[in-house]
N, C-alpha and C. Protein backbone atom coordinates (compact mmCIF):
# COMPACT_ATOMS: atom_id res chain seq x y z
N UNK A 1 0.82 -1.19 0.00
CA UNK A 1 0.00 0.00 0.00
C UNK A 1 0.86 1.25 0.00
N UNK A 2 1.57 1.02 0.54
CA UNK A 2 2.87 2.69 0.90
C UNK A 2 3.12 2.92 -0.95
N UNK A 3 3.39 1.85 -1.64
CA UNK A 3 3.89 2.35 -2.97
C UNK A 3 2.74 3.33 -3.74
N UNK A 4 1.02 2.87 -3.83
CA UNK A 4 0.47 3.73 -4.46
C UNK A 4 0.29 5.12 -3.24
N UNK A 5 0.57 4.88 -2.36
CA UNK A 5 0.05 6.36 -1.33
C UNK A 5 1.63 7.28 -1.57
N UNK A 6 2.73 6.63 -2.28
CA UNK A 6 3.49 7.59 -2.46
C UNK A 6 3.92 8.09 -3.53
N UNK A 7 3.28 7.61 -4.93
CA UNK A 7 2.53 8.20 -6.12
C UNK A 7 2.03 9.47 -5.64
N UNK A 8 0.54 8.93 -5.28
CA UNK A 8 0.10 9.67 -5.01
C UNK A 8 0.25 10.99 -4.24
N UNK A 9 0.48 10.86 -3.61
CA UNK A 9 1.68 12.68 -2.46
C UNK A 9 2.71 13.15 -3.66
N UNK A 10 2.99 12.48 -4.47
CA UNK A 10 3.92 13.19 -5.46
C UNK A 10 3.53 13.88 -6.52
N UNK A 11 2.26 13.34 -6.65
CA UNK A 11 1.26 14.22 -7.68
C UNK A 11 0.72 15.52 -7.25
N UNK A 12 0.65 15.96 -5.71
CA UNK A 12 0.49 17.33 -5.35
C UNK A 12 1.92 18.10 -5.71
N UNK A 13 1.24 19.49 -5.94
CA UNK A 13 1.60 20.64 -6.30
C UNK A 13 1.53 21.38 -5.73
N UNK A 14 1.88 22.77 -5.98
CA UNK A 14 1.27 24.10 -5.44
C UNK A 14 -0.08 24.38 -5.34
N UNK A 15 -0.45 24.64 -6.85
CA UNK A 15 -1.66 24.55 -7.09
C UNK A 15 -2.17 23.02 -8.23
N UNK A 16 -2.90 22.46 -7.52
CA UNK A 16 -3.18 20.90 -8.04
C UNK A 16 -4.33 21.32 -8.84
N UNK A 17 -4.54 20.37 -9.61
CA UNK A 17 -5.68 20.35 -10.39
C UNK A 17 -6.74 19.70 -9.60
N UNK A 18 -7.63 19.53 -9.49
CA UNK A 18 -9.10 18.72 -9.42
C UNK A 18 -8.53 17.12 -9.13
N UNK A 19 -8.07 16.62 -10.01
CA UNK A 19 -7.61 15.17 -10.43
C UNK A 19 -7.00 15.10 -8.91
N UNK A 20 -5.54 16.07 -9.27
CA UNK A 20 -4.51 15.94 -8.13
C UNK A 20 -4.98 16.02 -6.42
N UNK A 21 -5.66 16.89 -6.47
CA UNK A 21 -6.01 16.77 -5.44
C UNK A 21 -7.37 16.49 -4.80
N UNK A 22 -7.79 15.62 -5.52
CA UNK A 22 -8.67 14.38 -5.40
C UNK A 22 -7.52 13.38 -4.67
N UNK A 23 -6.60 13.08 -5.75
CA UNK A 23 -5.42 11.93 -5.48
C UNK A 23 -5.01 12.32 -4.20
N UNK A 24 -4.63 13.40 -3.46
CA UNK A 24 -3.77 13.93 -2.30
C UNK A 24 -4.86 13.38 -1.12
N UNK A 25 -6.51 13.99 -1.59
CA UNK A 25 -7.51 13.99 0.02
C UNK A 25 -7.51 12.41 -0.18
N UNK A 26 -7.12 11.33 -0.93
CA UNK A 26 -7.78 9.73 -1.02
C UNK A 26 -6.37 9.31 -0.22
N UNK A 27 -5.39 9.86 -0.48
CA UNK A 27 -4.23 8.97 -0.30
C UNK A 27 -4.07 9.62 1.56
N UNK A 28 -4.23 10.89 2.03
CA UNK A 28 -4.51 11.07 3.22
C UNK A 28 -5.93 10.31 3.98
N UNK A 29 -6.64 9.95 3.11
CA UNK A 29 -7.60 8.75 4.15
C UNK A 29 -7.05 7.74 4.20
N UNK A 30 -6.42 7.32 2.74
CA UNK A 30 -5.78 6.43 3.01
C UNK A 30 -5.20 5.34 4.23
N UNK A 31 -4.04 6.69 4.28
CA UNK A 31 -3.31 6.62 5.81
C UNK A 31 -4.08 6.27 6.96
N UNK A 32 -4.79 6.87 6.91
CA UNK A 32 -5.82 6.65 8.66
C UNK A 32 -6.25 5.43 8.60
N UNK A 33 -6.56 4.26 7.71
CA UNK A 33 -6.95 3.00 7.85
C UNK A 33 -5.94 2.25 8.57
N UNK A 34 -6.20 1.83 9.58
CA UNK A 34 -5.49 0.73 10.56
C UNK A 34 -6.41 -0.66 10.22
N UNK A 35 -5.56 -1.57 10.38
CA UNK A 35 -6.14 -3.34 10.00
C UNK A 35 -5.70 -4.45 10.82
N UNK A 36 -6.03 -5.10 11.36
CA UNK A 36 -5.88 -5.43 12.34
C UNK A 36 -6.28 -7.24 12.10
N UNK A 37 -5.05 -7.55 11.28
CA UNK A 37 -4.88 -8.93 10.65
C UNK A 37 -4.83 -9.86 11.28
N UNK A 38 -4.98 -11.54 11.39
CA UNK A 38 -4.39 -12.57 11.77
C UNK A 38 -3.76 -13.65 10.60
N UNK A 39 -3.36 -14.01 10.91
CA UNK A 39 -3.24 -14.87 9.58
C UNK A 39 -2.24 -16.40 10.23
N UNK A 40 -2.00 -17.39 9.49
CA UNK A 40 -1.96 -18.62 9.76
C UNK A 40 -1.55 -19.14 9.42
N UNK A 41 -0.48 -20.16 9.06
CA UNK A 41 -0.28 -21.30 8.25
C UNK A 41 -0.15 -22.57 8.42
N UNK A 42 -1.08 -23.56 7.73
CA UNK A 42 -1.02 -24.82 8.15
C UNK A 42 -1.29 -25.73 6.91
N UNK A 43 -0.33 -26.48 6.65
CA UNK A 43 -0.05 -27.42 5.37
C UNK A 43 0.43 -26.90 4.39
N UNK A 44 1.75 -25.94 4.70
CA UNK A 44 1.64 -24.83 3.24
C UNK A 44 0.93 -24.00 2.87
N UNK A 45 -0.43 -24.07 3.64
CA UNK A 45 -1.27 -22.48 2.95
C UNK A 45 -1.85 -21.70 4.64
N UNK A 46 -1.52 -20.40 3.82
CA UNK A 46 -2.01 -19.30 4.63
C UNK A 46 -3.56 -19.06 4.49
N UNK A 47 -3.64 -18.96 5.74
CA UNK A 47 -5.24 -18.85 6.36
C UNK A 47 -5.60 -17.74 7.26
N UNK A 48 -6.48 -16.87 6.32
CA UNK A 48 -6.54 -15.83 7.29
C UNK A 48 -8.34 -15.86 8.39
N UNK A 49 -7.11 -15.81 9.68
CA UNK A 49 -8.01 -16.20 10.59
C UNK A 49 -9.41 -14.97 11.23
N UNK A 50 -8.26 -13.63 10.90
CA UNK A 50 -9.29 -12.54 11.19
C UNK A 50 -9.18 -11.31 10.34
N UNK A 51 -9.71 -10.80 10.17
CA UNK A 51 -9.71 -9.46 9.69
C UNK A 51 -10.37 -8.41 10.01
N UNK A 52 -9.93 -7.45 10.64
CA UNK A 52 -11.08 -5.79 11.08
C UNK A 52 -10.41 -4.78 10.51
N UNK A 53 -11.19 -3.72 10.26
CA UNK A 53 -10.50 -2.34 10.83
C UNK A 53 -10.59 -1.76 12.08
N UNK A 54 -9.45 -1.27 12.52
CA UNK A 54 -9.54 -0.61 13.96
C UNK A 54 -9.38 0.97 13.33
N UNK A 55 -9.25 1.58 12.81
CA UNK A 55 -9.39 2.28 12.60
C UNK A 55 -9.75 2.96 11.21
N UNK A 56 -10.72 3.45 11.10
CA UNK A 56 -11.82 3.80 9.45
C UNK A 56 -11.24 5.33 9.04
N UNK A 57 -11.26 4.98 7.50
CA UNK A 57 -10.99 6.51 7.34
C UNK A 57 -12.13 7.26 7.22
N UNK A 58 -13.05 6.77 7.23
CA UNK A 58 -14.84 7.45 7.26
C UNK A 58 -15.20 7.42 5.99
N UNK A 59 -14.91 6.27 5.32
CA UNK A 59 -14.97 6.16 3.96
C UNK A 59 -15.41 4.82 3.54
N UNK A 60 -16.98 4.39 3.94
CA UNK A 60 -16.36 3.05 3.35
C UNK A 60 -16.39 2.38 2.28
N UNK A 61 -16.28 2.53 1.14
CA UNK A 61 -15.37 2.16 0.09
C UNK A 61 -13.96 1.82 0.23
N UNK A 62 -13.41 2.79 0.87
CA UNK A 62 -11.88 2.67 1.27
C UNK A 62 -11.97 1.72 2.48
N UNK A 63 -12.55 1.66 3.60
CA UNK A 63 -12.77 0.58 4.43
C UNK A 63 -12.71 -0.53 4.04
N UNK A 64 -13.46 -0.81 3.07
CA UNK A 64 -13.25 -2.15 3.00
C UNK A 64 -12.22 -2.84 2.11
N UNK A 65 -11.75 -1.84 1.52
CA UNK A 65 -10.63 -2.27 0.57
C UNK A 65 -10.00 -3.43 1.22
N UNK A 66 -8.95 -3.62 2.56
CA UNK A 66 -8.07 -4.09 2.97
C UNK A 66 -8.47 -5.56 3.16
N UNK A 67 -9.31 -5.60 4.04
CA UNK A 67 -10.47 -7.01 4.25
C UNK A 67 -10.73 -8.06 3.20
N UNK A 68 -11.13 -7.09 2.31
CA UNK A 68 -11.81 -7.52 1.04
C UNK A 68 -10.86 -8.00 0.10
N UNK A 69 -9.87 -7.37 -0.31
CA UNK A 69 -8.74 -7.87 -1.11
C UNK A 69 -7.94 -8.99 -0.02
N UNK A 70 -7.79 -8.96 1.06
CA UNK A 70 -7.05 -10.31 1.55
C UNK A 70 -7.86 -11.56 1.69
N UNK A 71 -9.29 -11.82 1.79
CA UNK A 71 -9.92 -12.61 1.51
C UNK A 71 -9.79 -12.98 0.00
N UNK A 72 -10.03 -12.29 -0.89
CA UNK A 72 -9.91 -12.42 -2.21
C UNK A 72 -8.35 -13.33 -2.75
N UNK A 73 -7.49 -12.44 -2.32
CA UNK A 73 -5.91 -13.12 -2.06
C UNK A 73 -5.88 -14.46 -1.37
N UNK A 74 -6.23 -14.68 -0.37
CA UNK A 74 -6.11 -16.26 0.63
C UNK A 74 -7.03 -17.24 -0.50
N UNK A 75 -7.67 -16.81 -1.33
CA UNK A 75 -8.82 -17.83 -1.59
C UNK A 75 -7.77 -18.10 -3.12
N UNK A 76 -6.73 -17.07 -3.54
CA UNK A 76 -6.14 -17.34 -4.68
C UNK A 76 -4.91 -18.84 -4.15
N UNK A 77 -4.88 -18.96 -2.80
CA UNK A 77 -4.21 -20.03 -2.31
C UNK A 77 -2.52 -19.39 -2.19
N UNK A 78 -2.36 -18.40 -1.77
CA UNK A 78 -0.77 -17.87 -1.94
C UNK A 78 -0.21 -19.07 -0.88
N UNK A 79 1.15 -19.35 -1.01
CA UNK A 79 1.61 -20.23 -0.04
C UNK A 79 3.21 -19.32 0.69
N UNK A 80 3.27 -18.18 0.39
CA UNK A 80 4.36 -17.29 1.29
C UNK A 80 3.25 -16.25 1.49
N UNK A 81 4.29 -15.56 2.39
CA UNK A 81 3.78 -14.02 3.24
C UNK A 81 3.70 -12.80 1.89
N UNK A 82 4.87 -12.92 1.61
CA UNK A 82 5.16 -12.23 0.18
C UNK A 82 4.37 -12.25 -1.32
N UNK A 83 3.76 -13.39 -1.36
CA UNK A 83 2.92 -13.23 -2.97
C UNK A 83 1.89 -13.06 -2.25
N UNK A 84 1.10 -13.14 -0.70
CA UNK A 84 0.26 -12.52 -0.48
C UNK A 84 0.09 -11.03 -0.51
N UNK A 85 1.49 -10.30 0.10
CA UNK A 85 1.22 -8.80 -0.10
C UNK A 85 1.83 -8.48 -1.39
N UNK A 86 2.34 -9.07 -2.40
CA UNK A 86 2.29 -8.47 -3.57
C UNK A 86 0.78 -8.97 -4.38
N UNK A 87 -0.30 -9.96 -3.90
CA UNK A 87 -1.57 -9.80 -4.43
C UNK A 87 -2.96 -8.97 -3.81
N UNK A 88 -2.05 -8.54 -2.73
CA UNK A 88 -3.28 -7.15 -2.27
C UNK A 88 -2.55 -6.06 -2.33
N UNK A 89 -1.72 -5.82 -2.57
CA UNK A 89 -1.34 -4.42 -3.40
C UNK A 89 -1.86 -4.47 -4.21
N UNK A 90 -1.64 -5.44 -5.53
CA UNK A 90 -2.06 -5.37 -6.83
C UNK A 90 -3.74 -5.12 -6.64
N UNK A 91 -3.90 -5.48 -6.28
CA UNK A 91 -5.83 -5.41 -5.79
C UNK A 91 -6.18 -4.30 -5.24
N UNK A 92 -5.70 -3.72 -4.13
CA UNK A 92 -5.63 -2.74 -3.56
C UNK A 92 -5.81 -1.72 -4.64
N UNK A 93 -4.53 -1.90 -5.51
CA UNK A 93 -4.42 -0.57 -6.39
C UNK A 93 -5.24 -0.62 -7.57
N UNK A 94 -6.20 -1.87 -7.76
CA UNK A 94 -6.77 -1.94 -9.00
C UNK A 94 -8.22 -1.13 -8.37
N UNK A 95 -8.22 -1.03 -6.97
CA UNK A 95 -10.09 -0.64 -6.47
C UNK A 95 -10.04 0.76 -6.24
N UNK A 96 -8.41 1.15 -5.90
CA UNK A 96 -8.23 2.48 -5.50
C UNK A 96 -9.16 3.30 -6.89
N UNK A 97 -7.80 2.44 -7.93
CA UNK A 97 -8.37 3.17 -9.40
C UNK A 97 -9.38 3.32 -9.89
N UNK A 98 -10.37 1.97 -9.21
CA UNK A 98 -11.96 2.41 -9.43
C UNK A 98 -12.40 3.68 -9.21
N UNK A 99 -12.36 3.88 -7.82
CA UNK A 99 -13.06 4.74 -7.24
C UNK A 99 -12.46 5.89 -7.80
N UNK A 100 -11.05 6.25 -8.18
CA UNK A 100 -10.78 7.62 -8.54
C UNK A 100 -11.58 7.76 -9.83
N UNK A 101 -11.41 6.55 -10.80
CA UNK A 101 -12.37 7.02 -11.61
C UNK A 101 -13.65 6.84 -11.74
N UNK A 102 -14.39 6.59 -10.63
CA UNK A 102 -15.43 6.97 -10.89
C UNK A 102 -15.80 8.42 -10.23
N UNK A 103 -15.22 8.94 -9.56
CA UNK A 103 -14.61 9.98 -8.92
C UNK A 103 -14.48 11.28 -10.30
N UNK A 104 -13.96 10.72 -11.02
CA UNK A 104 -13.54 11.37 -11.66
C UNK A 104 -15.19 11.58 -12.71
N UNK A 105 -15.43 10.54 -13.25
CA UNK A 105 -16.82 10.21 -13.85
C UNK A 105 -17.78 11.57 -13.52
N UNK A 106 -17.82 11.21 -12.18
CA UNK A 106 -19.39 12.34 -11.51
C UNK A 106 -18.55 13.68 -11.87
């Protein structure tokens, strides 16, 4: 997650466009999401045992991002720690992009 939230902060300016600082207020909620994982392994595959947010950015679209893409990920069967968080980044950043553009849409 740090890689698209630091895109994003790099796309502000002085004066941002609309776009940009759309990108700046998403990637500061961003931040405020705390997650509050368990996870497991038994026979070679990771099992995630819990998932919350403890802390919401008051957004939930963005809420549920984190939850939602690691369920999605565990069910792809990753068997390291690592192709799990390189398949909820990738996810992560494919829902972010939703929403900016639909963001962008209205």
């Amino acid at each position: 997650m740090a890689f698209f939230l630091s895109l994003a902060l790099q796309a502000a300016t002085l004066q941002p466009s609309r776009d940009e600082a759309e990108i700046v207020v998403l990637a500061r909620k961003l931040r405020q999401i705390q997650v509050d994982m368990k996870l497991s392994k038994q026979a070679g595959k990771i099992m995630l045992l819990h998932c919350r947010i403890t802390r919401a950015s008051g957004e939930a679209a963005l809420d549920a991002i984190p939850c939602d893409v690691a369920q999605q990920c565990i069910a792809e069967e990753p068997t390291t720690r690592k192709q799990l968080e390189k398949c909820v980044e990738a996810k992560s950043n494919l829902r972010i992009d939703a929403i900016l553009g639909a963001r962008r849409a209205s």
